[in-house]
N, C-alpha and C. Protein backbone atom coordinates (compact mmCIF):
# COMPACT_ATOMS: atom_id res chain seq x y z
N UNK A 1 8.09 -5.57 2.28
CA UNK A 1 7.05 -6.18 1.49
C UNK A 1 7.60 -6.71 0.17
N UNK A 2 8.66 -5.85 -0.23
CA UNK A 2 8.82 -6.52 -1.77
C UNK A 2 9.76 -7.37 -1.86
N UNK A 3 10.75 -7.50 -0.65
CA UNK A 3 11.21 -8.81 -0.80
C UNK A 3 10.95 -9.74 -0.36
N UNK A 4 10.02 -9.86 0.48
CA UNK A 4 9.34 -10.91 0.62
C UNK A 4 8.44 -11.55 -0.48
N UNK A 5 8.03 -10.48 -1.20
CA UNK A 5 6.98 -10.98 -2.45
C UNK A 5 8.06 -11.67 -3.62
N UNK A 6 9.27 -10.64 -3.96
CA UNK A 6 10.51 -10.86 -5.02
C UNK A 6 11.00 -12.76 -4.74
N UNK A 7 10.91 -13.00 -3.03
CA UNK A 7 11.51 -14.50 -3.02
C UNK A 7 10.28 -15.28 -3.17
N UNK A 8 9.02 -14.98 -3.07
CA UNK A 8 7.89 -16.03 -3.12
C UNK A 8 7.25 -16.43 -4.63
N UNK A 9 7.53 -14.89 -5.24
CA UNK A 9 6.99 -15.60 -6.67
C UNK A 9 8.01 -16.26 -7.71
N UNK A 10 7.62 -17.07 -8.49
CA UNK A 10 8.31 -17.39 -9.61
C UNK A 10 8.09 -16.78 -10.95
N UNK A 11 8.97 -16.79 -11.64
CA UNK A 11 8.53 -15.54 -12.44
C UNK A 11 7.42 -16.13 -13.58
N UNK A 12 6.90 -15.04 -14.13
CA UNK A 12 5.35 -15.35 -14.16
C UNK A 12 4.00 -15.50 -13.40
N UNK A 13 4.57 -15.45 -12.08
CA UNK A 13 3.88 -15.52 -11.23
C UNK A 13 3.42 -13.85 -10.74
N UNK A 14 2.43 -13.96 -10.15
CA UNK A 14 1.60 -12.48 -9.69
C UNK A 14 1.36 -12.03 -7.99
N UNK A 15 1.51 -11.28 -7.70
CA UNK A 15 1.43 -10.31 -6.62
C UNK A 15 0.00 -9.64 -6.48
N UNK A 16 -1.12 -10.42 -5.35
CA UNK A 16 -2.20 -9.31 -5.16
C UNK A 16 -2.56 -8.69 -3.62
N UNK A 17 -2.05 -7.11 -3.97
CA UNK A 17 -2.59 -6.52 -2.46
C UNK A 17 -3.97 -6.03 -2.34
N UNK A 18 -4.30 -5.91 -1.60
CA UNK A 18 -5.85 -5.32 -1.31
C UNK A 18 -5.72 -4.52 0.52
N UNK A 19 -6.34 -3.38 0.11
CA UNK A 19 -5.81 -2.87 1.43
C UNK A 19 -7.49 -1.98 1.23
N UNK A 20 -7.73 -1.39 2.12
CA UNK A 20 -8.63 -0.12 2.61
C UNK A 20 -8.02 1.16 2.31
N UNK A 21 -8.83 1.74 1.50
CA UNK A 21 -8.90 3.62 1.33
C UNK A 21 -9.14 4.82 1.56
N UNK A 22 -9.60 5.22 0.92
CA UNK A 22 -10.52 6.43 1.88
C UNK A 22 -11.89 6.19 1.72
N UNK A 23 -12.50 6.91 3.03
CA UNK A 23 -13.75 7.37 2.86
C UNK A 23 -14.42 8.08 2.31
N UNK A 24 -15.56 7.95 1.39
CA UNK A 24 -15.84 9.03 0.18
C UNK A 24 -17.21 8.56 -0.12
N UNK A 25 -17.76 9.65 -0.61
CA UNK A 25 -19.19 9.54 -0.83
C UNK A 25 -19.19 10.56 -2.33
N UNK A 26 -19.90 9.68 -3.23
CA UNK A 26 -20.11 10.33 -4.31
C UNK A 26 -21.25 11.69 -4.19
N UNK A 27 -21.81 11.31 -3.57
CA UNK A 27 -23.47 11.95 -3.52
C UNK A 27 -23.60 13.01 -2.21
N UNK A 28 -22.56 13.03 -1.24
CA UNK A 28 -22.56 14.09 -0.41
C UNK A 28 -21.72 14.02 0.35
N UNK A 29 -21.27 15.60 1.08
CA UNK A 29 -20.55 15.88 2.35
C UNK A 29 -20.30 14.87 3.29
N UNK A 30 -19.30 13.82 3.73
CA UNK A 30 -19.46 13.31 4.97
C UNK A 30 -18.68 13.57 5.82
N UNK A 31 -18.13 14.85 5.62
CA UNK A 31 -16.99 15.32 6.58
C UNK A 31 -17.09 15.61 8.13
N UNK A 32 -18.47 15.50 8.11
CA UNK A 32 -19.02 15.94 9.80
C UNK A 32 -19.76 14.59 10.56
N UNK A 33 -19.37 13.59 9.11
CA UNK A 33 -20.15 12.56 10.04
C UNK A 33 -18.87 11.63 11.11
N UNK A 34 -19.86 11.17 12.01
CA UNK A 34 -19.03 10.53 13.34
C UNK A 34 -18.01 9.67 12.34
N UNK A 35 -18.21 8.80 11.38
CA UNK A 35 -17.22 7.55 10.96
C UNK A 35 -16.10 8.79 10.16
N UNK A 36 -16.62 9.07 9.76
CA UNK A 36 -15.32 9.86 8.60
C UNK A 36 -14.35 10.87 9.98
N UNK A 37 -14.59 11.64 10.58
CA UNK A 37 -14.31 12.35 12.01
C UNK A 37 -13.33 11.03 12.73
N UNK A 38 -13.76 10.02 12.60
CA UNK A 38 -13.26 8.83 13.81
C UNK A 38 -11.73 8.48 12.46
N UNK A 39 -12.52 7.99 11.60
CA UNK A 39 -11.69 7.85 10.41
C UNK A 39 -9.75 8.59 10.08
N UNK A 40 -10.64 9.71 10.15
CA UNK A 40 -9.67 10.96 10.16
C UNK A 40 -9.05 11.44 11.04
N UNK A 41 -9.59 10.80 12.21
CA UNK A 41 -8.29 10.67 13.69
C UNK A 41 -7.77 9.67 13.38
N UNK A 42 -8.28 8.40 13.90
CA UNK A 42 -7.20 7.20 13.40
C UNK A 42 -5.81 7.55 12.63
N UNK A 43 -5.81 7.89 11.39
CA UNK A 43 -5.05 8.08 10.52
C UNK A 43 -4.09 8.98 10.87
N UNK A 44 -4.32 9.97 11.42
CA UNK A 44 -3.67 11.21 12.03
C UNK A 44 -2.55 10.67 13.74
N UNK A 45 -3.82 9.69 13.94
CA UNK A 45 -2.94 8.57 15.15
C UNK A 45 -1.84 7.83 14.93
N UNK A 46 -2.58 7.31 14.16
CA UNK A 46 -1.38 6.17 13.27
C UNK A 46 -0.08 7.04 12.89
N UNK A 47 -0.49 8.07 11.67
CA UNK A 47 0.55 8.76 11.51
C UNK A 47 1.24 9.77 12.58
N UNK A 48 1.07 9.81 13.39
CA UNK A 48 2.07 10.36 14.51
C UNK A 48 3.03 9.19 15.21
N UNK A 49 2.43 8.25 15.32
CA UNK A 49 3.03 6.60 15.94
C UNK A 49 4.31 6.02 14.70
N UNK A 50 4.12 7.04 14.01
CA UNK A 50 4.87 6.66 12.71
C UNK A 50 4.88 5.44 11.61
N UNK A 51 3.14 5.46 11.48
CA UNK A 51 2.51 3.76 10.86
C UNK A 51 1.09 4.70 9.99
N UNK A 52 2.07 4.59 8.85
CA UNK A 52 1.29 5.46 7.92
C UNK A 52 0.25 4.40 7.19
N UNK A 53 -0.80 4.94 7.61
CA UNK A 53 -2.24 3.90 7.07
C UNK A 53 -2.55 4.01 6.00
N UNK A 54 -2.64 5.33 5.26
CA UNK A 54 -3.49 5.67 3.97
C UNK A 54 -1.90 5.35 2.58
N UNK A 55 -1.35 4.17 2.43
CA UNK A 55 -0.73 3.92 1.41
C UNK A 55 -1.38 2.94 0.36
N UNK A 56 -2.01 2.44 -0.26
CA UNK A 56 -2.77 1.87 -1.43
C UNK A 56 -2.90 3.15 -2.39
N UNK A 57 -2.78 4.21 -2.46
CA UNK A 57 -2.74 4.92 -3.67
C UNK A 57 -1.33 4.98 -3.74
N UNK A 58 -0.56 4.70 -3.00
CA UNK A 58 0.94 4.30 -3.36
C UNK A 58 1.44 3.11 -4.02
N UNK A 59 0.60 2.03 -3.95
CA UNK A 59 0.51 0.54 -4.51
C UNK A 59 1.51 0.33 -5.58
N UNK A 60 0.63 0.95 -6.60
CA UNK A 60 1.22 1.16 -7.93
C UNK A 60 2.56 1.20 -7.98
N UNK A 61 3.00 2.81 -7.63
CA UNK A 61 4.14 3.36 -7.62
C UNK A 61 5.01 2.42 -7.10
N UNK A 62 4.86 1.83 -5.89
CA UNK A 62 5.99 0.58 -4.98
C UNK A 62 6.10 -0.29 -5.68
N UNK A 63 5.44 -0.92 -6.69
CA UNK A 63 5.86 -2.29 -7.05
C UNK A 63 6.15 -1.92 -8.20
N UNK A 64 6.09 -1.01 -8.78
CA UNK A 64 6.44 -0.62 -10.49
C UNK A 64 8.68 -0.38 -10.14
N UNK A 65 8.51 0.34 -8.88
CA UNK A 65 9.79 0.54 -8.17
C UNK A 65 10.62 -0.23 -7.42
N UNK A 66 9.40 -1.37 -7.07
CA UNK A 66 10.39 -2.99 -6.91
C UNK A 66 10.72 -3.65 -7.89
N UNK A 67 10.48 -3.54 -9.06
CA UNK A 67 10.78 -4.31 -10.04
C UNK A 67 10.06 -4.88 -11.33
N UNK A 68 8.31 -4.63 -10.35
CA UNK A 68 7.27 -5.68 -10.78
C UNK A 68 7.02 -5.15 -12.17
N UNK A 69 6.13 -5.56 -13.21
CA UNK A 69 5.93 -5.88 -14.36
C UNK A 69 4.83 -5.63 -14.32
N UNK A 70 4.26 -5.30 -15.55
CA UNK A 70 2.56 -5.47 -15.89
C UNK A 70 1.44 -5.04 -14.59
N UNK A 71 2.08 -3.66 -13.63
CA UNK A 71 1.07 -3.65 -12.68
C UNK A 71 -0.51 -3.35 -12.96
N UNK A 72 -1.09 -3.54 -12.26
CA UNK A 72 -2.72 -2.80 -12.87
C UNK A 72 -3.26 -2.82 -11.11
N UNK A 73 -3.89 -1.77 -11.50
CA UNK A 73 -4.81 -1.47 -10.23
C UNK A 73 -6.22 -1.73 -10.65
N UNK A 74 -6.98 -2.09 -9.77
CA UNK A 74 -8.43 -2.44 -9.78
C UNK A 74 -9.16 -1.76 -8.35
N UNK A 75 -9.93 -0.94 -8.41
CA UNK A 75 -10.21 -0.04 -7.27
C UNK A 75 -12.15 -0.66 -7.26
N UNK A 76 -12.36 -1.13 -6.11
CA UNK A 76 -13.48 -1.38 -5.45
C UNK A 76 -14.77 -0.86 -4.93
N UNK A 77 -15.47 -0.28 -4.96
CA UNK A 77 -16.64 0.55 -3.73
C UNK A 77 -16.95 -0.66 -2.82
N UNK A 78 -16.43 -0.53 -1.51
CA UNK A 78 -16.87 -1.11 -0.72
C UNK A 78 -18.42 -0.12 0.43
N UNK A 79 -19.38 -0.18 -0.16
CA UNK A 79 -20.25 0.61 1.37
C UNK A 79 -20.02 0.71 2.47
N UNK A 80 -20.58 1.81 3.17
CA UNK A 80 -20.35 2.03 4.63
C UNK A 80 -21.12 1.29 5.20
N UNK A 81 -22.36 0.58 4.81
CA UNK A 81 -23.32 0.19 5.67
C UNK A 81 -24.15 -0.58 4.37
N UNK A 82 -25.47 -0.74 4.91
CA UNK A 82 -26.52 -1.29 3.83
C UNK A 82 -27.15 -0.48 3.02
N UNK A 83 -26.75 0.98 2.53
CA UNK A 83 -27.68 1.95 1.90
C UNK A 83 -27.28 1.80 0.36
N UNK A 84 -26.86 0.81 -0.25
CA UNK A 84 -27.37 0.57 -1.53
C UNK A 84 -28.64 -0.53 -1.98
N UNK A 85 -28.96 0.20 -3.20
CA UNK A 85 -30.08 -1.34 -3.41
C UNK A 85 -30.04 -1.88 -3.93
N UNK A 86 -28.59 -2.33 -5.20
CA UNK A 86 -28.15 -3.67 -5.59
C UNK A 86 -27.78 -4.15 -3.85
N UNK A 87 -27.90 -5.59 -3.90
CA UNK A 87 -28.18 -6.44 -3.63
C UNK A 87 -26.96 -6.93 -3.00
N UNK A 88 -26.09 -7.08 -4.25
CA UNK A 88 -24.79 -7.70 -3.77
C UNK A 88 -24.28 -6.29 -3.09
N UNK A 89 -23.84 -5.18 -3.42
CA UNK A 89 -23.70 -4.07 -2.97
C UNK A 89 -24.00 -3.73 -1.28
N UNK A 90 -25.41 -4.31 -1.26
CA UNK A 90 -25.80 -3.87 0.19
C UNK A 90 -25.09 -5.11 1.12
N UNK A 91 -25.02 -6.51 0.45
CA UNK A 91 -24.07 -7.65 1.49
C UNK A 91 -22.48 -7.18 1.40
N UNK A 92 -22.17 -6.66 0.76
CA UNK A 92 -20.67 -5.66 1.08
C UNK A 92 -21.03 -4.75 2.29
N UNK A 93 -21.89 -4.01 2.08
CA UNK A 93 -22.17 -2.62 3.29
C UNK A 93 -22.41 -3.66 4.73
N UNK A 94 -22.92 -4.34 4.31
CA UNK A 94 -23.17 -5.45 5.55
C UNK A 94 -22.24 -6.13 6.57
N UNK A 95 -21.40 -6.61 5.35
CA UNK A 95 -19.55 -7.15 6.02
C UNK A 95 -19.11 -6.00 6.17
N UNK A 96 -18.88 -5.25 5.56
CA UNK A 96 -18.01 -4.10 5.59
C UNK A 96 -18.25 -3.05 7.14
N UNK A 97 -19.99 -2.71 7.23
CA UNK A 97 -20.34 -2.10 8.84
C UNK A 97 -19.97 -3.26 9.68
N UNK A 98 -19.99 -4.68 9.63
CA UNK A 98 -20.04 -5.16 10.74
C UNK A 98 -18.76 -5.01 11.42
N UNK A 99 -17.31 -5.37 10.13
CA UNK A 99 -16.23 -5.66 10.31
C UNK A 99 -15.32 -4.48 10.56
N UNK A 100 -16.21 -2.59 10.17
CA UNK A 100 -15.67 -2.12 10.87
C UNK A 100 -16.31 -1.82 12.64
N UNK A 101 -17.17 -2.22 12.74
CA UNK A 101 -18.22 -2.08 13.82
C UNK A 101 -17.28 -3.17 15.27
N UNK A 102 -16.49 -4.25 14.61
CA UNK A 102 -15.91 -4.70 15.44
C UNK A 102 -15.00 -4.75 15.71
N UNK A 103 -14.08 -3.77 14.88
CA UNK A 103 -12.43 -3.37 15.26
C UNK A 103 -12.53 -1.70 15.37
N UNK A 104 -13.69 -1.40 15.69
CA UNK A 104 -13.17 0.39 15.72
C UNK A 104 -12.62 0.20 17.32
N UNK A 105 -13.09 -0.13 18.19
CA UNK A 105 -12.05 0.14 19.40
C UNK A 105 -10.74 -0.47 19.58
N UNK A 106 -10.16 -1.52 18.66
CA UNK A 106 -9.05 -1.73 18.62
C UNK A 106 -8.06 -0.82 17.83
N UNK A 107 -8.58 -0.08 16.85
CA UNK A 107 -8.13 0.79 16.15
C UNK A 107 -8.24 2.12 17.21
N UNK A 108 -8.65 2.32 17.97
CA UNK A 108 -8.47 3.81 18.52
C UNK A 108 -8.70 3.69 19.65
N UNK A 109 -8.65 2.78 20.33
CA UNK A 109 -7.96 2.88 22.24
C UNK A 109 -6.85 3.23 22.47
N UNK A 110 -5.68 2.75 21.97
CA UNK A 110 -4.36 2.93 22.20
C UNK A 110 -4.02 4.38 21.11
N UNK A 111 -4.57 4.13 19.59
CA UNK A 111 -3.33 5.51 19.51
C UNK A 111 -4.34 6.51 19.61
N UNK A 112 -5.31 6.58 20.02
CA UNK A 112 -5.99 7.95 20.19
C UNK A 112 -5.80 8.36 21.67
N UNK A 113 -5.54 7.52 22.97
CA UNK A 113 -5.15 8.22 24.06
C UNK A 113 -3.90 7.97 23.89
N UNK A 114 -2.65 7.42 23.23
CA UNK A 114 -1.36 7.19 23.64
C UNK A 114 -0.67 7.92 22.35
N UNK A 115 -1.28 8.54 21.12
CA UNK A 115 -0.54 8.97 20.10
C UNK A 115 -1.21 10.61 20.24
N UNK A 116 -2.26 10.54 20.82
CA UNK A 116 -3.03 11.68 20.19
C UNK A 116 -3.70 12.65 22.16
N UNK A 117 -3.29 11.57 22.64
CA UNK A 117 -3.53 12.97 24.05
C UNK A 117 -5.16 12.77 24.57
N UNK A 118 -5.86 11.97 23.75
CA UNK A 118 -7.06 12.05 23.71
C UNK A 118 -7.78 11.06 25.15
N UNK A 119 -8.53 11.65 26.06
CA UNK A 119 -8.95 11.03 27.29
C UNK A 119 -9.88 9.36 26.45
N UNK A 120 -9.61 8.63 27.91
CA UNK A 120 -10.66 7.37 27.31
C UNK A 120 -11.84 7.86 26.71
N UNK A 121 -12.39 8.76 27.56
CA UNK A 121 -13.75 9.20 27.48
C UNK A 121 -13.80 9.84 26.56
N UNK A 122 -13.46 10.58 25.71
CA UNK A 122 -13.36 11.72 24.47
C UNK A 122 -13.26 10.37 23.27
N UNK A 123 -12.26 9.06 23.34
CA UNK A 123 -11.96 8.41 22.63
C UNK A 123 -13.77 7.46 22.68
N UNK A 124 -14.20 7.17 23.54
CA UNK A 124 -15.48 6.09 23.62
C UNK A 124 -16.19 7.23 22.68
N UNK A 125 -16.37 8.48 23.25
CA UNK A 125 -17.37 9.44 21.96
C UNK A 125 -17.30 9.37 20.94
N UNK A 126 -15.81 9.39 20.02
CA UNK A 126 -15.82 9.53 18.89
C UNK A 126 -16.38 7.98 18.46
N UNK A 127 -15.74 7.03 19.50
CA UNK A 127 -16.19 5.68 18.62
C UNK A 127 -17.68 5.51 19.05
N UNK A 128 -18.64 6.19 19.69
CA UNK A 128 -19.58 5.86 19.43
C UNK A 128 -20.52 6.68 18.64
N UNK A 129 -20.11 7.76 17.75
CA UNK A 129 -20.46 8.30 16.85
C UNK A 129 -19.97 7.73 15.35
N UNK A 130 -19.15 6.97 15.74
CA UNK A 130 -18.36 6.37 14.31
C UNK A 130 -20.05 5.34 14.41
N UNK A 131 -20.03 4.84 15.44
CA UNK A 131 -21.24 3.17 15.52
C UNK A 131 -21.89 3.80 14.72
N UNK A 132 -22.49 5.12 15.13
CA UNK A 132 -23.86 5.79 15.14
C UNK A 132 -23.94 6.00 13.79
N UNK A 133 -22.73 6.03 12.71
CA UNK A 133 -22.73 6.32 11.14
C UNK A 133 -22.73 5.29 10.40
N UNK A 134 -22.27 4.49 10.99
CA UNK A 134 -22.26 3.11 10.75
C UNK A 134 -23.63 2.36 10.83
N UNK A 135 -24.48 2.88 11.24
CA UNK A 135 -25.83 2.55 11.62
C UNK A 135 -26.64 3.12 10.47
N UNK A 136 -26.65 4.52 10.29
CA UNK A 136 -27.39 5.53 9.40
C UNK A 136 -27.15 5.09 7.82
N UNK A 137 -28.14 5.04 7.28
CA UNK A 137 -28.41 4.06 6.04
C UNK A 137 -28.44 5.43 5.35
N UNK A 138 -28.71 6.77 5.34
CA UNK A 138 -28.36 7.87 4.89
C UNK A 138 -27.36 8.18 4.65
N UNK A 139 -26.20 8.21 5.16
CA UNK A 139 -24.54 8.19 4.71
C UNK A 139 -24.51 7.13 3.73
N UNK A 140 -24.57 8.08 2.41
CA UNK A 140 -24.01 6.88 1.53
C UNK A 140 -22.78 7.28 0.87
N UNK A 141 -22.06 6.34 2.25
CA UNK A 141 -20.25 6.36 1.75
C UNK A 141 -20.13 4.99 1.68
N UNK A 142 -18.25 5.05 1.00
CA UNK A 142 -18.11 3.73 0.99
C UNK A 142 -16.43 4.06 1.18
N UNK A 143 -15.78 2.74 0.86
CA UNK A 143 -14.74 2.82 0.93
C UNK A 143 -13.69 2.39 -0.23
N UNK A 144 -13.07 3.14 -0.46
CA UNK A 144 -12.29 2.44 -1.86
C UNK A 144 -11.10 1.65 -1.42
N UNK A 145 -11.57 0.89 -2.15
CA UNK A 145 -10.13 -0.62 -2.25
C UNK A 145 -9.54 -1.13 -3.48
């Protein structure tokens, strides 16, 4: 990543990543819900496949250690769904459920039966309990970016 970024900019020039974080809810427990459960395999998938997902709180640290200058982080609430009632807030929860609503089985067909042992059928459950949180306007999580 950083030398690819080191030959593209000119100096003065700027570097912006944006990646996905964790799942977190200010206001309650979501440790038992289907998305955070689905969430928290993935990651555990990935990281056995040796494709470590949860690095953006590393951000910082990597580019301060490539070289870069003047870093700053800017951290996001993205919603899980539509359960805020600003406005703009709830059209985030909106993109945000749809766009994970349409890559959760690409994210956990392969490394949840091929990293993690896990039958098709055990893998369709969790992802259709992830839908099912993804649905519930009561989970008010979001995601930091």
């Amino acid at each position: 990543m950083t030398d690819i970024s080191h030959r593209a900019i000119k100096p003065g020039g700027w570097f912006e990543l944006q990646d996905l974080g964790d799942l977190v809810s200010d206001e309650q427990d979501i440790s038992q819900t289907g998305i955070d459960q689905w969430y928290r395999t993935a990651l555990k998938a990935f990281r056995v496949a040796g494709r470590e997902v949860m690095i953006p709180q590393l951000y910082v640290q990597m580019m301060k250690d490539a070289g870069f200058e003047d870093v700053h982080e800017e951290l996001f609430k993205w919603p899980l769904n539509t359960w805020p009632r600003d406005k703009h807030m709830k059209e985030l929860g909106l993109w945000s459920r749809e766009n994970v609503f349409d890559s959760i089985e690409a994210w956990s067909i392969v490394p949840f039966t091929q990293f993690l042992g896990l039958s098709v059928e055990e893998t369709h459950v969790s992802q259709a309990r992830a839908r099912a949180s993804l649905r519930d306007t009561s989970i008010h999580a979001y995601w930091r970016m």
